[in-house]
PDB file of N, CA and C in Angstrom:
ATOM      1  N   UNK A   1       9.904  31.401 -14.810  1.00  0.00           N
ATOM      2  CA  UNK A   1       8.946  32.453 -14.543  1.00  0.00           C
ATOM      3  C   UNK A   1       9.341  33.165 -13.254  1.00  0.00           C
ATOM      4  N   UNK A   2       9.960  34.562 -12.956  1.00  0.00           N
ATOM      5  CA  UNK A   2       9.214  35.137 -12.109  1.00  0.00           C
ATOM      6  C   UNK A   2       8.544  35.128 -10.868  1.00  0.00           C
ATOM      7  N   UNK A   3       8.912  35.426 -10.073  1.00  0.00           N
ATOM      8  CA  UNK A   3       8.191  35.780  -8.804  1.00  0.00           C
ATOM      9  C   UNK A   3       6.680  36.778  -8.820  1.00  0.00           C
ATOM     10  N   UNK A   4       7.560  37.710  -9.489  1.00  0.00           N
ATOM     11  CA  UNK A   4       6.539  38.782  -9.842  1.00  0.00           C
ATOM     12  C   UNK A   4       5.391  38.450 -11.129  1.00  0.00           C
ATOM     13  N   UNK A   5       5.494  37.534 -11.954  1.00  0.00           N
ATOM     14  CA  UNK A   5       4.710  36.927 -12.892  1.00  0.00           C
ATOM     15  C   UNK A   5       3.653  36.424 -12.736  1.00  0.00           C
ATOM     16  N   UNK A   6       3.880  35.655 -11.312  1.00  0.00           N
ATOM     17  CA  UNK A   6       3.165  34.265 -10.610  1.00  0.00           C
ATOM     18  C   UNK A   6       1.617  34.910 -10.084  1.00  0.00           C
ATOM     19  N   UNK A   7       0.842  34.111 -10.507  1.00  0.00           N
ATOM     20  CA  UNK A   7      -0.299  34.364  -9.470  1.00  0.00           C
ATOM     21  C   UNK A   7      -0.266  33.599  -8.055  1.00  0.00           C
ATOM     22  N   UNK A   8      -0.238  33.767  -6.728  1.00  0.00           N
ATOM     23  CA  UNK A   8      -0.209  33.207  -5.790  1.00  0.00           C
ATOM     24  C   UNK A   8      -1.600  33.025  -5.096  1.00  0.00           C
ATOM     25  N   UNK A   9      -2.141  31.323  -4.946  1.00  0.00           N
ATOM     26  CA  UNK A   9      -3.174  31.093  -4.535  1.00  0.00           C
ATOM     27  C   UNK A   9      -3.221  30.704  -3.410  1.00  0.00           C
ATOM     28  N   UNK A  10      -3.742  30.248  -2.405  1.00  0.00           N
ATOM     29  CA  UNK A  10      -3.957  29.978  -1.079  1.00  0.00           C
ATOM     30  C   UNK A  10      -4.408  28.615  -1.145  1.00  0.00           C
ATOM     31  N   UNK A  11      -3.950  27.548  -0.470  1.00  0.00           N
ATOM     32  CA  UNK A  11      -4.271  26.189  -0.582  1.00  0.00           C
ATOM     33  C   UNK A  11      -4.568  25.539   0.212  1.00  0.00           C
ATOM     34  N   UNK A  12      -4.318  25.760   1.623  1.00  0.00           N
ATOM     35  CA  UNK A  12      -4.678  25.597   2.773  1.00  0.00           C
ATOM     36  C   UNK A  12      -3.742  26.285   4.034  1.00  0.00           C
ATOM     37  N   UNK A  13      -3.940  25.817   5.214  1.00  0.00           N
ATOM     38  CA  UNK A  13      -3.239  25.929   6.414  1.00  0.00           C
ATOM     39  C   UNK A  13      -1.894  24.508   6.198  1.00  0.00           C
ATOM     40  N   UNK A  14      -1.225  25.366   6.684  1.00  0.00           N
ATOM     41  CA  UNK A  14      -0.006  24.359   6.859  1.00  0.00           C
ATOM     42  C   UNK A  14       0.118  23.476   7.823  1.00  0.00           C
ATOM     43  N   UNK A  15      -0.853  23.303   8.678  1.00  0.00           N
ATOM     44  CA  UNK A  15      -1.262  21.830   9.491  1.00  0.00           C
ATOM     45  C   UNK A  15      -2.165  21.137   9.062  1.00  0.00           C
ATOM     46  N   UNK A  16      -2.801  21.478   8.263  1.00  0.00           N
ATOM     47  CA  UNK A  16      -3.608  20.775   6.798  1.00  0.00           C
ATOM     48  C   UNK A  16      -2.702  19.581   6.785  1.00  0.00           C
ATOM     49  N   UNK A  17      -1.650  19.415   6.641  1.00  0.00           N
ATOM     50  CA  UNK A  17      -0.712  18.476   6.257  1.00  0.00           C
ATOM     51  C   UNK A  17       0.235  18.090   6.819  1.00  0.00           C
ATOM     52  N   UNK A  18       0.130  16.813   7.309  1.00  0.00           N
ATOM     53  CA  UNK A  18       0.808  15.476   8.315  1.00  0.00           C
ATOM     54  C   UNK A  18       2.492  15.639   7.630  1.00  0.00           C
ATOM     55  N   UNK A  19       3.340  15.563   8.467  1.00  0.00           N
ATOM     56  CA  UNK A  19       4.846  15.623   7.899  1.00  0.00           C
ATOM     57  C   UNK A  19       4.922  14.004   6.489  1.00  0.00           C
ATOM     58  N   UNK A  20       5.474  14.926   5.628  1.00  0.00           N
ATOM     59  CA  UNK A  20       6.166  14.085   4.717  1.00  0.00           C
ATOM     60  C   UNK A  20       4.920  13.119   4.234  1.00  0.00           C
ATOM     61  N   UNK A  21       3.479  14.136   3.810  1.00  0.00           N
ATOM     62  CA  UNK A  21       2.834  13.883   3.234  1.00  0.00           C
ATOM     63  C   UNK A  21       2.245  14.874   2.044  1.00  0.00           C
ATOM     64  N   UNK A  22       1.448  14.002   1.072  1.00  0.00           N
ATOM     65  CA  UNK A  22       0.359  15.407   0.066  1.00  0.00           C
ATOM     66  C   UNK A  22      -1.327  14.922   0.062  1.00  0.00           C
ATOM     67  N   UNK A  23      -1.007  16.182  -0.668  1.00  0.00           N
ATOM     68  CA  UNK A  23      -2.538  15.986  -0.934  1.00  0.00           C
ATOM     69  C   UNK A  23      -3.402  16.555  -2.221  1.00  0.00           C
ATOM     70  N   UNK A  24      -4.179  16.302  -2.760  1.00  0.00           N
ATOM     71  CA  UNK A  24      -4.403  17.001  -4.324  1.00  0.00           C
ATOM     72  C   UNK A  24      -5.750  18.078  -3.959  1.00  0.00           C
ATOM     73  N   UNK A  25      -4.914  18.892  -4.829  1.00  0.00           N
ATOM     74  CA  UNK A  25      -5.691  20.546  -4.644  1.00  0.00           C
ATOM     75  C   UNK A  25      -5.843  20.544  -6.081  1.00  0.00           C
ATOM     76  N   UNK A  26      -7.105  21.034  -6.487  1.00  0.00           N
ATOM     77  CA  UNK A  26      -7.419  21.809  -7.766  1.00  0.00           C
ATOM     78  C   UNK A  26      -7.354  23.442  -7.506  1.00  0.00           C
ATOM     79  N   UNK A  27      -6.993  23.815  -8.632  1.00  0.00           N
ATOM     80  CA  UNK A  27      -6.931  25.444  -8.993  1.00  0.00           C
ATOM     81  C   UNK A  27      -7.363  25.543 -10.392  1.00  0.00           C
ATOM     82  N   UNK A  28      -8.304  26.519 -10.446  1.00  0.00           N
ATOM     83  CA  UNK A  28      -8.783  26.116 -11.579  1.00  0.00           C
ATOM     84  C   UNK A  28      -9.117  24.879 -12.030  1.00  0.00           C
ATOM     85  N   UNK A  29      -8.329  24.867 -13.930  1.00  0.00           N
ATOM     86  CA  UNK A  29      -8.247  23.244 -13.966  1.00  0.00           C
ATOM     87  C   UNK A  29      -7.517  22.652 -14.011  1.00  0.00           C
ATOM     88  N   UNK A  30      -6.554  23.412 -13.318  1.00  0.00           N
ATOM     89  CA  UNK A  30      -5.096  22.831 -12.710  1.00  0.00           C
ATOM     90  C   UNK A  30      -5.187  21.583 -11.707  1.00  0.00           C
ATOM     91  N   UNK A  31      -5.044  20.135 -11.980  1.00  0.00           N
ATOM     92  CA  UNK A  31      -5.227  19.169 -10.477  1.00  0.00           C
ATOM     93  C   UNK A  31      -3.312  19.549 -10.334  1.00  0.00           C
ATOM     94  N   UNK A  32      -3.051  19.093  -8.487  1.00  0.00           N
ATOM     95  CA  UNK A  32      -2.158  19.269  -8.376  1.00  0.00           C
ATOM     96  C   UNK A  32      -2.016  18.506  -7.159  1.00  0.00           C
ATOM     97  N   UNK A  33      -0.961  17.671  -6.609  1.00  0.00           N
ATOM     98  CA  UNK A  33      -0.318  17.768  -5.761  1.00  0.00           C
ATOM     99  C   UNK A  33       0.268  18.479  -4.900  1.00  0.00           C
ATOM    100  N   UNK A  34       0.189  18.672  -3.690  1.00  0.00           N
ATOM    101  CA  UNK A  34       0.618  19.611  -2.910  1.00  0.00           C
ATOM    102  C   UNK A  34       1.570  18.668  -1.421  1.00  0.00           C
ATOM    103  N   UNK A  35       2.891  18.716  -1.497  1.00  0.00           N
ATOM    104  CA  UNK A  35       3.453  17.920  -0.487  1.00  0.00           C
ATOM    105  C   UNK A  35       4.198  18.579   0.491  1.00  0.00           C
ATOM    106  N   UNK A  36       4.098  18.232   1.527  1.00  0.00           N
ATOM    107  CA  UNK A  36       4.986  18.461   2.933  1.00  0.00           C
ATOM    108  C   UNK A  36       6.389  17.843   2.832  1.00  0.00           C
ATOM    109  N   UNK A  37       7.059  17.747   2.765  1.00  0.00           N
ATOM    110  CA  UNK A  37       8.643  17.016   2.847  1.00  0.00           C
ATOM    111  C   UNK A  37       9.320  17.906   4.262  1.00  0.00           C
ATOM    112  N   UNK A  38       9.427  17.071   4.931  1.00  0.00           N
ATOM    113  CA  UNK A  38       9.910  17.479   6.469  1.00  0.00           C
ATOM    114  C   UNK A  38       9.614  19.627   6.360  1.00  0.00           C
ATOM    115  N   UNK A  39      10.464  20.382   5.825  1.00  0.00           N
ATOM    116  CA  UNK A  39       9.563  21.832   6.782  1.00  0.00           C
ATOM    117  C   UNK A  39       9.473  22.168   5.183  1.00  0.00           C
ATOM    118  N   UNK A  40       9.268  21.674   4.504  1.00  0.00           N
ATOM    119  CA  UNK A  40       9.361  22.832   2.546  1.00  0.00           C
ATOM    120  C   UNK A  40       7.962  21.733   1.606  1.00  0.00           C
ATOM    121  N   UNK A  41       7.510  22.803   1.241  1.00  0.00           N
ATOM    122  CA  UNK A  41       5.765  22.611   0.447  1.00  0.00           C
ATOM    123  C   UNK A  41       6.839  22.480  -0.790  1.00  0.00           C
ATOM    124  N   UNK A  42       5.359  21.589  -1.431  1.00  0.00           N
ATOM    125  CA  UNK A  42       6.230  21.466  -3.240  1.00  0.00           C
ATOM    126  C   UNK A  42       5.004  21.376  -3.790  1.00  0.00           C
ATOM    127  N   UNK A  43       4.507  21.491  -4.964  1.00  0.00           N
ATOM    128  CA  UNK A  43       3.758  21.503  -5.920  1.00  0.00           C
ATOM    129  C   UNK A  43       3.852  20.619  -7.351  1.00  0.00           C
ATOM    130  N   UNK A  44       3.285  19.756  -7.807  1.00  0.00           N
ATOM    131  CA  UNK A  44       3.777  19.327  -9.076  1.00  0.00           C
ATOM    132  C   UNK A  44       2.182  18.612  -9.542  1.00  0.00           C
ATOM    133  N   UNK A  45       2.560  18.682 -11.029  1.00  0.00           N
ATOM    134  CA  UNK A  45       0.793  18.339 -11.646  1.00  0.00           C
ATOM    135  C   UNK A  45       1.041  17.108 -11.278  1.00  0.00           C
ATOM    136  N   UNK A  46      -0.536  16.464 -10.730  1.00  0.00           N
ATOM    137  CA  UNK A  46      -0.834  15.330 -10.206  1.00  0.00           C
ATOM    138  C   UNK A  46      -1.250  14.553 -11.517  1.00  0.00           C
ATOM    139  N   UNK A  47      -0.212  13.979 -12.505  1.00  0.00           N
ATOM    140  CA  UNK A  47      -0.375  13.299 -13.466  1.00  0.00           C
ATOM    141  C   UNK A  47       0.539  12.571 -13.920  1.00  0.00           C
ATOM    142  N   UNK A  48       0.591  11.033 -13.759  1.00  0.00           N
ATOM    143  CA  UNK A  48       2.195  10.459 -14.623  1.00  0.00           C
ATOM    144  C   UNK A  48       2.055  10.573 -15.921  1.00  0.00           C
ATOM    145  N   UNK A  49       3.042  11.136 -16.707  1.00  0.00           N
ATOM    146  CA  UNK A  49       3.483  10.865 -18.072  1.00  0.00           C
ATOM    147  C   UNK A  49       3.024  10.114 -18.846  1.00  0.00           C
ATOM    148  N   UNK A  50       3.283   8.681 -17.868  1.00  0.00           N
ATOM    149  CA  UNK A  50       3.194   7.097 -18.375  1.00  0.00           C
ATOM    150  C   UNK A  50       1.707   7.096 -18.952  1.00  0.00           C
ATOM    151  N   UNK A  51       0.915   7.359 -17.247  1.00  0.00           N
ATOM    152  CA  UNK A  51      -0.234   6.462 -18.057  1.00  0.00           C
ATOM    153  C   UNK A  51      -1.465   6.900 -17.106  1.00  0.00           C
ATOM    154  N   UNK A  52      -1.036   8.882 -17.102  1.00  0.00           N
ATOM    155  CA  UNK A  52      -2.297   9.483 -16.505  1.00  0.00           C
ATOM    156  C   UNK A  52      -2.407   9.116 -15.041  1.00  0.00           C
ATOM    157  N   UNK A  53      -2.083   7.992 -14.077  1.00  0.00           N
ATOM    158  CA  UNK A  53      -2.175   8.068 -13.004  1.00  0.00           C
ATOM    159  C   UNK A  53      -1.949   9.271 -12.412  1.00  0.00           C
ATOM    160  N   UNK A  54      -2.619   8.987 -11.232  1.00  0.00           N
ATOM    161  CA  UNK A  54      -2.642  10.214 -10.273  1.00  0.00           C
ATOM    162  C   UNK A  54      -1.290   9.953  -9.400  1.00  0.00           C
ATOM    163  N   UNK A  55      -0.366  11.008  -9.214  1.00  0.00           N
ATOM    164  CA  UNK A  55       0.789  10.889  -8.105  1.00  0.00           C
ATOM    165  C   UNK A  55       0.633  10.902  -7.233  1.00  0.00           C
ATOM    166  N   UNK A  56      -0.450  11.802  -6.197  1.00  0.00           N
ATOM    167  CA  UNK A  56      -0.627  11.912  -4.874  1.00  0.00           C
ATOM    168  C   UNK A  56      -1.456  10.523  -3.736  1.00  0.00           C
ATOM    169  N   UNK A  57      -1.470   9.815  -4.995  1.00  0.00           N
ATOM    170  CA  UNK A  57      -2.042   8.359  -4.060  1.00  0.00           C
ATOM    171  C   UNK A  57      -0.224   7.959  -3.634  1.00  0.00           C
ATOM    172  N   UNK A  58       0.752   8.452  -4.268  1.00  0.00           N
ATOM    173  CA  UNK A  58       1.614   7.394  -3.624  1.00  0.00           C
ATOM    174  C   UNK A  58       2.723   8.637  -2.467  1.00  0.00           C
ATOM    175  N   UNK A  59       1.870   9.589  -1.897  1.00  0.00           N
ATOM    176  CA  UNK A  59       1.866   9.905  -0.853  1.00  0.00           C
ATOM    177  C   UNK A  59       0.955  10.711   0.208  1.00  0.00           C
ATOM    178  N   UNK A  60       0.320   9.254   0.657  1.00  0.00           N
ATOM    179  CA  UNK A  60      -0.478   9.760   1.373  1.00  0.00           C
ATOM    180  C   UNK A  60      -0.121   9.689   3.147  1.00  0.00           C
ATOM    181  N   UNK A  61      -1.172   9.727   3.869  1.00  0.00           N
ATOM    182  CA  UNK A  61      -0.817   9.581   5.079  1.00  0.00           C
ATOM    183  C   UNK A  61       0.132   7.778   5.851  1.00  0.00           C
ATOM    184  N   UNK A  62      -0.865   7.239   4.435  1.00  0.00           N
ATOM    185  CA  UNK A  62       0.158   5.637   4.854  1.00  0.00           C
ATOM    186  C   UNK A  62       0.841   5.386   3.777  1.00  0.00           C
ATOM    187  N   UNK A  63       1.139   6.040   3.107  1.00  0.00           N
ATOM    188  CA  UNK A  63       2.467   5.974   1.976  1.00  0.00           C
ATOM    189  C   UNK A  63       3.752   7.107   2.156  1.00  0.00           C
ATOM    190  N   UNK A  64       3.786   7.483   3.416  1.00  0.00           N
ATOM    191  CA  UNK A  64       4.324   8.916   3.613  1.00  0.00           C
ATOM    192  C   UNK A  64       5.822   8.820   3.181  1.00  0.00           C
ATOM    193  N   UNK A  65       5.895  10.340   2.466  1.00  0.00           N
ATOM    194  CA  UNK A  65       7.376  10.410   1.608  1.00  0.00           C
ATOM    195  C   UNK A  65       8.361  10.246   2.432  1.00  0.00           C
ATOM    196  N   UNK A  66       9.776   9.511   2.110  1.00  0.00           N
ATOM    197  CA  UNK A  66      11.105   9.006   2.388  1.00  0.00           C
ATOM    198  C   UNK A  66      12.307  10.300   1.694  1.00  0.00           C
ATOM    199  N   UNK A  67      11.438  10.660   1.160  1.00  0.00           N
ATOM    200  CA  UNK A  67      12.185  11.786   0.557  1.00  0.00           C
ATOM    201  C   UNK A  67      11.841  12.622  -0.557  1.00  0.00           C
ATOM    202  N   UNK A  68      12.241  13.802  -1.114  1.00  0.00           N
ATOM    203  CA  UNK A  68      11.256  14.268  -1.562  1.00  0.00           C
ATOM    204  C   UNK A  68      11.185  14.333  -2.933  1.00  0.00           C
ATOM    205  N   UNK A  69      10.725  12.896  -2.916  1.00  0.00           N
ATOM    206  CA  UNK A  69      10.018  12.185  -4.309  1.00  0.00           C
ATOM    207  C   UNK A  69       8.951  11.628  -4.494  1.00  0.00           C
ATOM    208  N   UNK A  70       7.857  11.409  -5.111  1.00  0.00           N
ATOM    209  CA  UNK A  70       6.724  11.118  -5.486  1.00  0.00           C
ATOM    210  C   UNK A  70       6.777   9.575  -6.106  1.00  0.00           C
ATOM    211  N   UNK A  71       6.300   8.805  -5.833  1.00  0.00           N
ATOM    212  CA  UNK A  71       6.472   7.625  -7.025  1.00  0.00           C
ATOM    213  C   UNK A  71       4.920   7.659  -7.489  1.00  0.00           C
ATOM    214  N   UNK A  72       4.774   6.912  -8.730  1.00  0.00           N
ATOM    215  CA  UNK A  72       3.346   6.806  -9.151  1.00  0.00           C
ATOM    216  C   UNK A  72       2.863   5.289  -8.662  1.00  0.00           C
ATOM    217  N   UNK A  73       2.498   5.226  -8.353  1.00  0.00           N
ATOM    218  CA  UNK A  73       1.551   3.546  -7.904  1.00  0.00           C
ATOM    219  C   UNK A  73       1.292   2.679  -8.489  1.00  0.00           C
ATOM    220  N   UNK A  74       1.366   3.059  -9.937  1.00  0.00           N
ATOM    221  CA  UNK A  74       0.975   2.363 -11.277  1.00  0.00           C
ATOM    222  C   UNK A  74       1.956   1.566 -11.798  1.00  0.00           C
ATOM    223  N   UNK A  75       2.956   1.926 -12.087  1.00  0.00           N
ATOM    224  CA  UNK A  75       4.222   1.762 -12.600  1.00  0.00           C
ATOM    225  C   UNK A  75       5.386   2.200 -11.766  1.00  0.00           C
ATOM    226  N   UNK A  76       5.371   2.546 -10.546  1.00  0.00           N
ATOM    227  CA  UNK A  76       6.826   3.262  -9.482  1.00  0.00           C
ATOM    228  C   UNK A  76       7.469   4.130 -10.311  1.00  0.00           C
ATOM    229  N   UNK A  77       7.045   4.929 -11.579  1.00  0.00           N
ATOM    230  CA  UNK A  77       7.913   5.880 -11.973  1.00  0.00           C
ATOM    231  C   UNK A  77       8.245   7.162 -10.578  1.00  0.00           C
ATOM    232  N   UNK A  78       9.341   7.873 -10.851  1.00  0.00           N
ATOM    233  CA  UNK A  78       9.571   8.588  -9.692  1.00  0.00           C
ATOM    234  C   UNK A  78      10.036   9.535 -10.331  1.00  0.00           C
ATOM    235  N   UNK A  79       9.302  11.253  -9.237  1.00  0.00           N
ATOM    236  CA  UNK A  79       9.379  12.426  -9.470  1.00  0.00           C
ATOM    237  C   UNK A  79       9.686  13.023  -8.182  1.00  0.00           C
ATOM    238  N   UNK A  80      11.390  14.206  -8.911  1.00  0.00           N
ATOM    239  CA  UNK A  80      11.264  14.839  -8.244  1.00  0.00           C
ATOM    240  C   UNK A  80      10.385  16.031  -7.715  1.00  0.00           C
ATOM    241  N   UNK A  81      10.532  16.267  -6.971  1.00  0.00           N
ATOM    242  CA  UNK A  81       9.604  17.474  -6.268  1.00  0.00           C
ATOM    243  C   UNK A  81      10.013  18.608  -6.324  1.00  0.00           C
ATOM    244  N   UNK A  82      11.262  19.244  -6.435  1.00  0.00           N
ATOM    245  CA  UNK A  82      11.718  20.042  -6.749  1.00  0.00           C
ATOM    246  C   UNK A  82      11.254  20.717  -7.729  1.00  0.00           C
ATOM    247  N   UNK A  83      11.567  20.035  -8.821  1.00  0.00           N
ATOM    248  CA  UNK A  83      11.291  20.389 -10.158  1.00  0.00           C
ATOM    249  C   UNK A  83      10.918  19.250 -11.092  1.00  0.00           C
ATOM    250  N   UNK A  84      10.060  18.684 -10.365  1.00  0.00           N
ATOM    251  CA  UNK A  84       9.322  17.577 -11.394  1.00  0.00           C
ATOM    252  C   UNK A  84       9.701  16.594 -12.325  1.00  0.00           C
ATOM    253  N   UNK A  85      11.576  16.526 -12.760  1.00  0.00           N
ATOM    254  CA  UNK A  85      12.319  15.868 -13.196  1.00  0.00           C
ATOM    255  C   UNK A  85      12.114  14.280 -13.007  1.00  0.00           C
ATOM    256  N   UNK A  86      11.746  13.242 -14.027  1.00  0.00           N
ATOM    257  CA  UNK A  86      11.632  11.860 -13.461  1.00  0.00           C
ATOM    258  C   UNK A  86      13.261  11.177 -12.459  1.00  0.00           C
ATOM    259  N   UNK A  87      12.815  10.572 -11.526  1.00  0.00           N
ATOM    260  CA  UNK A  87      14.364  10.115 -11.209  1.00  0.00           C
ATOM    261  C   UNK A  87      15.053   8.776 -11.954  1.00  0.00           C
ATOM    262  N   UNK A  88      16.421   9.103 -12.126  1.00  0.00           N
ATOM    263  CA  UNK A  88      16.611   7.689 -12.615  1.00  0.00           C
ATOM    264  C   UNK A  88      16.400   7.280 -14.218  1.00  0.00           C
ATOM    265  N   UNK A  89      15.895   8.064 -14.497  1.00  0.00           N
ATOM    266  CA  UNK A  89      15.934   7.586 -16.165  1.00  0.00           C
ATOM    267  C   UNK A  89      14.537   8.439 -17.390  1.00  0.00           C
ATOM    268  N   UNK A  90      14.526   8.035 -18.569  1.00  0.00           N
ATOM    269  CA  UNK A  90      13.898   8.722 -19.361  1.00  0.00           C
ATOM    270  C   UNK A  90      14.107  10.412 -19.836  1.00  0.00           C
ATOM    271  N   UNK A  91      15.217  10.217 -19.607  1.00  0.00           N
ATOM    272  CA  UNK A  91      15.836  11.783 -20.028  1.00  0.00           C
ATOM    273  C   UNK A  91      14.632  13.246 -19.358  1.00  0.00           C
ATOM    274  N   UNK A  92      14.263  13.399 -20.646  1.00  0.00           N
ATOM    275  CA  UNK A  92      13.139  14.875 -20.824  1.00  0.00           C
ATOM    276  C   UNK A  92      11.824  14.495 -19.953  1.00  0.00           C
ATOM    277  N   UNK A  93      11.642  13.396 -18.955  1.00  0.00           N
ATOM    278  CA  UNK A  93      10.305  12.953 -18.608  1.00  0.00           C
ATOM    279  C   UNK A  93      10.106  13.389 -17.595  1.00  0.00           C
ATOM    280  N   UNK A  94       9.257  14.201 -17.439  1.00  0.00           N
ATOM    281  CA  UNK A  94       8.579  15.301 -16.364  1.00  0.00           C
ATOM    282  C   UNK A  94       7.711  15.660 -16.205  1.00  0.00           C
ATOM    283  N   UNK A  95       7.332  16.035 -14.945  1.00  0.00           N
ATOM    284  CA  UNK A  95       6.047  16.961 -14.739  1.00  0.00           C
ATOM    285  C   UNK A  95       5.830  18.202 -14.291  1.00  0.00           C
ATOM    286  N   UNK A  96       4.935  19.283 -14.498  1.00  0.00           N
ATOM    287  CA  UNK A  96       5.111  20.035 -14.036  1.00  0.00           C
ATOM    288  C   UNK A  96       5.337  21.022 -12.952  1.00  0.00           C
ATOM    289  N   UNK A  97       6.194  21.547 -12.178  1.00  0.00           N
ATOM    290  CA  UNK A  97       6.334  22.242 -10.969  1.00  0.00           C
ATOM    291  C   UNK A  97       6.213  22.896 -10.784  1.00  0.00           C
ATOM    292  N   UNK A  98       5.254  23.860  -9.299  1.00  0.00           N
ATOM    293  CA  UNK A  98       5.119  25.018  -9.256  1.00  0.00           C
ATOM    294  C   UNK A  98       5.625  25.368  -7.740  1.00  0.00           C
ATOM    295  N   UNK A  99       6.378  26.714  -8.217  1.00  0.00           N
ATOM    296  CA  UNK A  99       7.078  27.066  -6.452  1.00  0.00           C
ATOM    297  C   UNK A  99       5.546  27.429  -5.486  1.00  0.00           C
ATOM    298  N   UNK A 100       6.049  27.400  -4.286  1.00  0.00           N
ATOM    299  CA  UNK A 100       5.108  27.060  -2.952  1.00  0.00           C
ATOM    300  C   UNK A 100       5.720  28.029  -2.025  1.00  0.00           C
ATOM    301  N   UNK A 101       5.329  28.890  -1.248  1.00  0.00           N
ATOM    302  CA  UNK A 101       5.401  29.417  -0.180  1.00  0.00           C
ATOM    303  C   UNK A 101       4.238  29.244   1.151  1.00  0.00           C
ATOM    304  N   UNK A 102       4.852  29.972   1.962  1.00  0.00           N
ATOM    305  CA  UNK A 102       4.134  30.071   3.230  1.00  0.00           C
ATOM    306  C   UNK A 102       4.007  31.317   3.547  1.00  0.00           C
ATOM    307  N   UNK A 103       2.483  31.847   3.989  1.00  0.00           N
ATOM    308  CA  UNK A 103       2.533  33.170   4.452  1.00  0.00           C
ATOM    309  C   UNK A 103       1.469  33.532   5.489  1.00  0.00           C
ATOM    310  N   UNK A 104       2.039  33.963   6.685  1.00  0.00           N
ATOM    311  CA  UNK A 104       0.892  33.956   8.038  1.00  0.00           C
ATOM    312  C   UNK A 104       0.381  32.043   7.939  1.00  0.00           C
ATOM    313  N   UNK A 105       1.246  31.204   7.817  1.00  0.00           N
ATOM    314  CA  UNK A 105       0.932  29.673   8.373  1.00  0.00           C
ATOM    315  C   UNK A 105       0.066  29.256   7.387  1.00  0.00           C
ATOM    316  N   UNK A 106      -0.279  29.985   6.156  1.00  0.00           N
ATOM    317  CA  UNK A 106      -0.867  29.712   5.056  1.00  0.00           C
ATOM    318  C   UNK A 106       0.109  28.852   3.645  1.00  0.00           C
ATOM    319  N   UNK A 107      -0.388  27.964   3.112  1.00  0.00           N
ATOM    320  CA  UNK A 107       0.445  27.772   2.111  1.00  0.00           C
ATOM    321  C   UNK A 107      -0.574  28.369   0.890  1.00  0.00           C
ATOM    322  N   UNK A 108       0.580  28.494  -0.141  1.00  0.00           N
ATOM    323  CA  UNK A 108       0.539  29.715  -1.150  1.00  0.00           C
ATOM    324  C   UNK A 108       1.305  28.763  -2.317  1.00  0.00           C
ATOM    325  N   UNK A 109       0.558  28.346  -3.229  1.00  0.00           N
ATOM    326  CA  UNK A 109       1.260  28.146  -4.654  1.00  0.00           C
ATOM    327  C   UNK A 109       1.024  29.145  -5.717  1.00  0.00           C
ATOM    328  N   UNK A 110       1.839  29.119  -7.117  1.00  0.00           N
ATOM    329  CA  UNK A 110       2.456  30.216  -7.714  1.00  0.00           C
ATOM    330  C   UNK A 110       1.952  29.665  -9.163  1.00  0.00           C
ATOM    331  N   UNK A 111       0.535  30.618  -9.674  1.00  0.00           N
ATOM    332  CA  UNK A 111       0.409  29.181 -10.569  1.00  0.00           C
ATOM    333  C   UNK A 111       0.515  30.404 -11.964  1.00  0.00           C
TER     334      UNK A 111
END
C-alpha cells in the first residue's frame, strides 16, 4: 500500500514510550501494538496466530525488547517488527504490519 493510500492516525507522544518498549493502542477495531526499538516506531496486530495471545505483554517496560522482535508469552513464537514475518520458522506465519512515522514528536500510524 501506498503512502498516499494510508490513513495516518495519531497515537501518542513519542515519550509516551520508554526505549525498546510497546504498548497496545486501539484504532478503531484495529488492537495493535505500538513499539519503540532504540529511535524507529513499529506497528503490528497485537495477536499470535497460534493461539490469539496478545504480543505486547511480551514487551513491556520489564520485558523490554533485545531487538526488534516481539515474542508471544504463550508459546515464545517470535515476530518480526518490521514486517510481521514469524522468526525462525512456519513459513507464511505472520502478522500484520503497519508503517509508523513521527511528526512534530507525535507518533503517526498508517492504517
Amino acid at each position: 500500500m501506498e503512502d498516499q493510500d494510508l490513513e495516518w492516525k495519531e497515537v501518542g507522544e513519542v515519550n509516551e514510550w520508554k526505549p525498546n518498549s510497546g504498548r497496545l493502542i486501539t484504532i478503531g477495531a484495529r488492537r495493535l501494538g505500538v513499539y519503540r526499538f532504540e529511535d524507529r516506531f513499529y506497528a503490528v496486530k497485537d495477536y499470535c496466530p497460534h493461539a490469539g495471545v496478545s504480543l505486547v505483554a511480551g514487551a513491556t517496560a520489564e520485558n523490554s525488547l533485545r531487538e526488534p522482535v516481539v515474542t508471544c508469552m504463550a508459546h515464545g513464537w517470535r515476530f518480526n517488527l518490521e514486517d510481521g514475518c514469524m522468526v525462525g520458522g512456519h513459513g507464511d506465519c505472520r502478522v500484520a504490519a503497519y508503517p509508523c512515522r513521527i511528526v512534530d514528536d507525535k507518533v503517526e500510524v498508517g492504517v
